[in-house]
Each structure stands twice: as C-alpha cells, then as structure tokens.
N, C-alpha and C. Protein backbone atom coordinates (compact mmCIF):
# COMPACT_ATOMS: atom_id res chain seq x y z
N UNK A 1 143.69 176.51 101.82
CA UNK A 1 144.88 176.02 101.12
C UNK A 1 144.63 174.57 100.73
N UNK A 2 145.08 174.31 99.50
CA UNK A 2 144.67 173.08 99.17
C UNK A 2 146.00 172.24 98.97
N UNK A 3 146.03 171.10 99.65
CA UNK A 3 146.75 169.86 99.81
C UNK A 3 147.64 169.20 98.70
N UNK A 4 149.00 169.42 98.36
CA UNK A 4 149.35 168.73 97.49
C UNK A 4 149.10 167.00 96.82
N UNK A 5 148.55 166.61 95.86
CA UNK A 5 148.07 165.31 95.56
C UNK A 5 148.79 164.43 95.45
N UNK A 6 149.78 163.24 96.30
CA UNK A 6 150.95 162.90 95.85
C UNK A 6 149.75 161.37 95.79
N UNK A 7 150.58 160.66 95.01
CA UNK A 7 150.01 159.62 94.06
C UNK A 7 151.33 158.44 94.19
N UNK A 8 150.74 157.75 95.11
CA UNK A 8 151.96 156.60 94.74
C UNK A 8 151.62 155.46 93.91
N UNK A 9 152.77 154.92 92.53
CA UNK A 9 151.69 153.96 92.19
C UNK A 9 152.66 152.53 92.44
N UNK A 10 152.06 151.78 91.63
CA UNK A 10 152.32 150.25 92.53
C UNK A 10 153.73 150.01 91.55
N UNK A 11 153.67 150.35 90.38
CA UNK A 11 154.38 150.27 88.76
C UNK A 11 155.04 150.94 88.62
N UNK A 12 156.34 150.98 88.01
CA UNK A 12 156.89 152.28 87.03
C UNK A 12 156.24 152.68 85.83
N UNK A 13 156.45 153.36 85.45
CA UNK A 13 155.74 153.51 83.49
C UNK A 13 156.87 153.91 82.86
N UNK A 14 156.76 153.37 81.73
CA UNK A 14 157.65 153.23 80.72
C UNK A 14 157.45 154.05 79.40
N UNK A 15 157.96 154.93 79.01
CA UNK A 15 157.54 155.56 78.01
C UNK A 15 157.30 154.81 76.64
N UNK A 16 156.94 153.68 76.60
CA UNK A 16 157.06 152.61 75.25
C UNK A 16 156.30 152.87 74.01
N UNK A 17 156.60 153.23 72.96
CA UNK A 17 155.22 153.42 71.85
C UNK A 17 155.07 151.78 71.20
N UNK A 18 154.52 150.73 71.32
CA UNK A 18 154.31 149.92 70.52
C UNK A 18 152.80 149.81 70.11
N UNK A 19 152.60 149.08 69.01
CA UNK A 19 151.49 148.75 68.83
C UNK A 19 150.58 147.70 69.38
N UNK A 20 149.05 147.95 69.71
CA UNK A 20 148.71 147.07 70.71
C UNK A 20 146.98 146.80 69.37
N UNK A 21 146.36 145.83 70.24
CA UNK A 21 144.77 145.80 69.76
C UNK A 21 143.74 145.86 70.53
N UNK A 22 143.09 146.35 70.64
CA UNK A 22 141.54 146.55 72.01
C UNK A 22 140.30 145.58 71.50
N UNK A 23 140.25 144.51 72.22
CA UNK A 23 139.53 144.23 71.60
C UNK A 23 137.70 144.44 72.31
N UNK A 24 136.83 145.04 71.87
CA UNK A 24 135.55 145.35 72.81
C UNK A 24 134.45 144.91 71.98
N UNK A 25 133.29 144.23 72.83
CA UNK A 25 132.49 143.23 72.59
C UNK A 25 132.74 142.24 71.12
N UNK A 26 133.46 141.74 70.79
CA UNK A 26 133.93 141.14 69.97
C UNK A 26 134.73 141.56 68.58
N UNK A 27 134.80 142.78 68.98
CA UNK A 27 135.30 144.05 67.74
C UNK A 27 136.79 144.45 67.98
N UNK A 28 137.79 144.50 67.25
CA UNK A 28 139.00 144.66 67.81
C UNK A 28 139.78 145.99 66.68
N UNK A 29 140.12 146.47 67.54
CA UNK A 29 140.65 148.35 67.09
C UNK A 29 142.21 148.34 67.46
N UNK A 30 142.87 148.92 66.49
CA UNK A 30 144.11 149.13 66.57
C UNK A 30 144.43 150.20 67.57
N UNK A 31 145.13 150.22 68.12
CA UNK A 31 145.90 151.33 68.81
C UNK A 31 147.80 151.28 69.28
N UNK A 32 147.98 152.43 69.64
CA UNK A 32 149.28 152.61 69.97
C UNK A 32 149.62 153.21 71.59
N UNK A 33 150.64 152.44 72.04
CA UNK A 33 150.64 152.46 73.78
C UNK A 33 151.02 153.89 73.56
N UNK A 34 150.60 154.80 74.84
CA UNK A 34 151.66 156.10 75.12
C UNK A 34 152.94 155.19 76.44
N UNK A 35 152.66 154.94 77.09
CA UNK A 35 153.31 154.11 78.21
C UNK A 35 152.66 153.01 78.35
N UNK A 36 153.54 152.26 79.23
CA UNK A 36 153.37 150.92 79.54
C UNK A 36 153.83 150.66 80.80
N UNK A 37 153.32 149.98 81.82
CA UNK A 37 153.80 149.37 83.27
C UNK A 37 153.84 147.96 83.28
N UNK A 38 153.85 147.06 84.48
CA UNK A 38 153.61 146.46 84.71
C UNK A 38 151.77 145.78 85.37
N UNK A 39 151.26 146.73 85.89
CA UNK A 39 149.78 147.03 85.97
C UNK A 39 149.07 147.47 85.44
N UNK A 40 149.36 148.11 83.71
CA UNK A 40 148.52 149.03 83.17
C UNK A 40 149.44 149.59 82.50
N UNK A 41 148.22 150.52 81.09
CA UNK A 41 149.20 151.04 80.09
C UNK A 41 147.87 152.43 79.83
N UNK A 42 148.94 153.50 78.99
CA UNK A 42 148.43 154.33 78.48
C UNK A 42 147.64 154.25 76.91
N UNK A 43 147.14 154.13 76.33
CA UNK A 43 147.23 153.80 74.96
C UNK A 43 145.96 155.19 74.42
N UNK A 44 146.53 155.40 72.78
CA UNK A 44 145.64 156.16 72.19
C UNK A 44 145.46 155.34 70.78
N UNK A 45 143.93 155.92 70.85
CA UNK A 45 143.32 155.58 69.08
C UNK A 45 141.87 155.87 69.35
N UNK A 46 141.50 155.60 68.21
CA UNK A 46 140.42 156.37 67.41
C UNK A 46 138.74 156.14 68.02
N UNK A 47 138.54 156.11 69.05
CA UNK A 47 137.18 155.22 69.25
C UNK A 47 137.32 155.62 70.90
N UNK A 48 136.00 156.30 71.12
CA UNK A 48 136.15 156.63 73.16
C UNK A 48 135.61 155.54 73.06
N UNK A 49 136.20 155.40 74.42
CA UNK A 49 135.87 154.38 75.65
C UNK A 49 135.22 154.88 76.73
N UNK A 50 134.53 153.98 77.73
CA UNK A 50 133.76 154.22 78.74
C UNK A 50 134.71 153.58 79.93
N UNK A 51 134.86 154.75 81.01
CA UNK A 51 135.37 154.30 82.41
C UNK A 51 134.77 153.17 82.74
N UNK A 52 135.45 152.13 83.10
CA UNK A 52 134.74 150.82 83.71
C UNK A 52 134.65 149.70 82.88
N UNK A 53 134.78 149.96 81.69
CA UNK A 53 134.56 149.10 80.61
C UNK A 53 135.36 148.20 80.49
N UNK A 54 135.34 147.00 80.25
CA UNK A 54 136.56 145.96 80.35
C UNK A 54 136.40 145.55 78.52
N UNK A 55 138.04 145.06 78.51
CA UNK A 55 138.33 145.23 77.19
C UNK A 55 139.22 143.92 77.44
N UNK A 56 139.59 143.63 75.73
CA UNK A 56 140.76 142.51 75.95
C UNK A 56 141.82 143.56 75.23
N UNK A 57 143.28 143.71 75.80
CA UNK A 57 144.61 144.33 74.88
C UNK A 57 145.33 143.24 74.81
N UNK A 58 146.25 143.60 73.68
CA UNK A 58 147.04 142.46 73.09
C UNK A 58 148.25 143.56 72.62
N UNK A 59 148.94 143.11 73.18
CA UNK A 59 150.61 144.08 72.90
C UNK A 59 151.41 143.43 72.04
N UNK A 60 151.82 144.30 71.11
CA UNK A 60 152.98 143.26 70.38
C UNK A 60 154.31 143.70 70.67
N UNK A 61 154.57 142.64 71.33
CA UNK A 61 156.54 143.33 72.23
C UNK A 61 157.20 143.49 71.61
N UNK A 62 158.36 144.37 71.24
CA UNK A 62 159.13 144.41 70.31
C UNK A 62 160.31 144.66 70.41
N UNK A 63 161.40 143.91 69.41
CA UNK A 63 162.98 144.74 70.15
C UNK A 63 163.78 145.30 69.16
N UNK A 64 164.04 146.06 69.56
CA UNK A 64 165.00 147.23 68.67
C UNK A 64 163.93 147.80 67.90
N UNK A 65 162.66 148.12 67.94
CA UNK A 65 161.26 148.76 67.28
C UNK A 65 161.34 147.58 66.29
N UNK A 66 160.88 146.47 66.13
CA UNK A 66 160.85 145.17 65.41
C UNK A 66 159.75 144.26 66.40
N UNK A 67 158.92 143.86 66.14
CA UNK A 67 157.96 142.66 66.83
C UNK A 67 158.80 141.68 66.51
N UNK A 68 159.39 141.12 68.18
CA UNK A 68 159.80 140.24 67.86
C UNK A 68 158.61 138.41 68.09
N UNK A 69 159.57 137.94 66.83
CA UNK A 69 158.83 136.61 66.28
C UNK A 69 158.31 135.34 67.69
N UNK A 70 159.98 136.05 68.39
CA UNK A 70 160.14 134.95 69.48
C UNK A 70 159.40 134.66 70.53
N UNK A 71 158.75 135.73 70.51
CA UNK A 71 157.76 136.42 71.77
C UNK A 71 156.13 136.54 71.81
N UNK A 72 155.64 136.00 72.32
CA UNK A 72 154.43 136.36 71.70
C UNK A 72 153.57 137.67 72.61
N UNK A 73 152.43 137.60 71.74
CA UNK A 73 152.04 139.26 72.24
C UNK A 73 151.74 138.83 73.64
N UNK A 74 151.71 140.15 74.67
CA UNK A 74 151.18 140.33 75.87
C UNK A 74 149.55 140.36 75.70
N UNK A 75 148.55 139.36 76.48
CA UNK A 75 147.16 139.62 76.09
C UNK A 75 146.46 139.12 77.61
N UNK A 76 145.70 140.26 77.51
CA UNK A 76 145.25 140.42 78.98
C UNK A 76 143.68 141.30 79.06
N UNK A 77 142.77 140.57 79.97
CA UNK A 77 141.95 141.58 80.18
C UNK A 77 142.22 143.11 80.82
N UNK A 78 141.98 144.08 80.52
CA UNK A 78 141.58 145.14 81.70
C UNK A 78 140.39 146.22 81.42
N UNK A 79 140.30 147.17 82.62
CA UNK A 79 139.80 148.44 82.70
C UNK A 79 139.99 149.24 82.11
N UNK A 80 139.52 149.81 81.51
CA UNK A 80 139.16 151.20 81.32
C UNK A 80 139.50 152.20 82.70
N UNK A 81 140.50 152.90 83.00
CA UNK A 81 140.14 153.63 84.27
C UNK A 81 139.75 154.74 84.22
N UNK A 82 140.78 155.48 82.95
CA UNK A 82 140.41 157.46 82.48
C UNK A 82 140.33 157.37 80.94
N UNK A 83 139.50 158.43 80.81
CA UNK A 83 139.72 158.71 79.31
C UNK A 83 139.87 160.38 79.07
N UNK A 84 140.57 160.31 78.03
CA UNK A 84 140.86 161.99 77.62
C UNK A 84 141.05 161.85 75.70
N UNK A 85 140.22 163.14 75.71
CA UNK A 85 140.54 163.48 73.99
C UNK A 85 141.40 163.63 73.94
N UNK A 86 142.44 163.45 72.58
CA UNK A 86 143.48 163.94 72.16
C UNK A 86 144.27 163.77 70.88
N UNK A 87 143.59 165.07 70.65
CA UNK A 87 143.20 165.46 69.42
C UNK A 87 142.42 165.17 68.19
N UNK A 88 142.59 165.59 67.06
CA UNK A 88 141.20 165.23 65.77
C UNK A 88 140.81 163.95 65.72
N UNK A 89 139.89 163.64 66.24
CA UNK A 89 138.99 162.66 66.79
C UNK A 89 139.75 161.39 67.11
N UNK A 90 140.76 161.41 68.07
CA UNK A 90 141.77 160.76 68.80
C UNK A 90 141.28 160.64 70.17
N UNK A 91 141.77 159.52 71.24
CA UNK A 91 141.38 159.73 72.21
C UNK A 91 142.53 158.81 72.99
N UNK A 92 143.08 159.37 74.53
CA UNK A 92 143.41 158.59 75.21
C UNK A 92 143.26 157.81 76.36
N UNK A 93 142.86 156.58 76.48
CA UNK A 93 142.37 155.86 77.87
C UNK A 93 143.94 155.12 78.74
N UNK A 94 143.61 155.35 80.18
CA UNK A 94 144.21 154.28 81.35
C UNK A 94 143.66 153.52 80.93
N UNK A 95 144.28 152.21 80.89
CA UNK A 95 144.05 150.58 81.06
C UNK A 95 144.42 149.97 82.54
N UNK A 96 143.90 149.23 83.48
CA UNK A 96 144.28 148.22 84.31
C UNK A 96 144.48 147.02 84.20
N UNK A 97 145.35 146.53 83.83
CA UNK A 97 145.27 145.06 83.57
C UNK A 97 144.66 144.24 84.71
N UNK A 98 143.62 143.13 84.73
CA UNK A 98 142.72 142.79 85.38
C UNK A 98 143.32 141.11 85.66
N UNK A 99 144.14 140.73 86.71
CA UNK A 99 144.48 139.31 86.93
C UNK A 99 145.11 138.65 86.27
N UNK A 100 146.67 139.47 85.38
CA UNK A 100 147.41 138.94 84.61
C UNK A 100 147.88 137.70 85.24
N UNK A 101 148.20 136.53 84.49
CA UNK A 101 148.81 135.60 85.19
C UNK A 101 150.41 135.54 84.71
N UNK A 102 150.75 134.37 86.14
CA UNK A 102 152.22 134.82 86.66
C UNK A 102 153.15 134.86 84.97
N UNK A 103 153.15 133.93 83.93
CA UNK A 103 153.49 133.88 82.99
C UNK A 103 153.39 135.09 81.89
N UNK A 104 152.31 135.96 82.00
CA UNK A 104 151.90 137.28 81.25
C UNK A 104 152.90 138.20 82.41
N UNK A 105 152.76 138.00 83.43
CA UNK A 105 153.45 139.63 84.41
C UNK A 105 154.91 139.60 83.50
N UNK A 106 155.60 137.92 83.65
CA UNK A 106 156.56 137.49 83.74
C UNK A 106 157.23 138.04 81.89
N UNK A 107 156.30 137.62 81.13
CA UNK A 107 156.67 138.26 79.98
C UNK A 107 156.72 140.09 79.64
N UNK A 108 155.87 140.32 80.31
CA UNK A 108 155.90 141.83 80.51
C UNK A 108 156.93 142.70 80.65
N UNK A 109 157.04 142.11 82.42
CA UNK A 109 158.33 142.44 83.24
C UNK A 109 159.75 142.44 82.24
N UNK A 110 160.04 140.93 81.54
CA UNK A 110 160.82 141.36 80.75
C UNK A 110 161.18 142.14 79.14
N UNK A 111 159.95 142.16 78.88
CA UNK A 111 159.93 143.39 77.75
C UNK A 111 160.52 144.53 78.53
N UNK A 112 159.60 145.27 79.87
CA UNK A 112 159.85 146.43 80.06
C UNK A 112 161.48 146.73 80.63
N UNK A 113 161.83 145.81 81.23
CA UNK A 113 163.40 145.80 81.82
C UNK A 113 164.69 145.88 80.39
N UNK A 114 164.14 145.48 78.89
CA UNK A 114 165.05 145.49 77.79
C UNK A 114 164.34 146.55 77.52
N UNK A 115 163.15 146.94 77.46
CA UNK A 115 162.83 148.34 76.78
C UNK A 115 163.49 150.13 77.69
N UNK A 116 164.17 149.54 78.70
CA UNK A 116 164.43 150.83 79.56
C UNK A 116 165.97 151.32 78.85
C-alpha cells in the first residue's frame, strides 16, 4: 500500500495570470505566470528550461488587469525547480525565488493580498 503524499508548502499560491520576463544568460523571454506565491511562481512560455537553472523573473504587478505605473515590477533571482510541456511547443516551469529581499517579499506580499 502506498502512502498518501501530503506536501506542506511554506506559501499560498495565487491563481494570478500576469505577465512576467525570464531573463537566461543574458537573453530575456516573455512569459505568463500560471500562479504566484510568495516563494515562487508557476509560469508558462515558449522555451524549456533546465531543473536547477537559475534565471532572473521580473513581474509586472498589476491592478484591476492594468500594470500599474506606481509599482514597479517584482525582480528577483530564482530556480528552476520542475518543468512540464504544455502544449504546441509551450512549456511550464516551478520557479523559486532565490533570497528576495525584505523590500521585494514586501512588494509581493502586497500585490498578492489585493490580487485575492
């Protein structure tokens, strides 16, 4: 009999679609979040990634589906943690955000608390 997998995580996730940018070895690719936390985000677009791979993302926060002016983007290193196809040559990776500082959590935190 095999063991149910319960998974606690540190974050909520947020179902958020905004637009974000990846940026990898100096090359930067559009993409769109599936979710968003406070530790990490879901995001899909066009280009696999490699588990482990560290990237720069750059979120553009937005309110009422509008980037707002006032705000500037969320930009942070992270991980690569999973990747999955999905669909015609689409793909979706986990991100970890890697040592956000207190001012990035802090802007985050309040995107995701107006985005709920």
């Amino acid at each position: 009999m095999t063991q149910p997998r319960t998974q606690q995580r540190q974050h909520d996730r947020y179902p958020v679609r905004i637009s974000c940018e990846v940026t990898i070895s100096g090359q930067t690719l559009h993409a769109e979040t599936k979710n968003l936390s406070g530790g990490g985000a879901a995001i899909r677009f066009a280009r696999l990634l490699t588990v482990g791979e560290v990237v720069t993302v750059s979120f553009f926060l937005t309110q009422d589906g509008i980037e707002d002016a006032d705000r500037p983007p969320f930009e942070c290193a992270a991980s690569i943690r999973w990747v999955n196809p999905a669909g015609d040559r689409m793909h979706e990776a986990g991100l970890q955000f890697l040592s956000p500082s207190a001012q990035q959590r802090e802007l985050l935190n309040d995107f995701l608390k107006q985005a709920v």
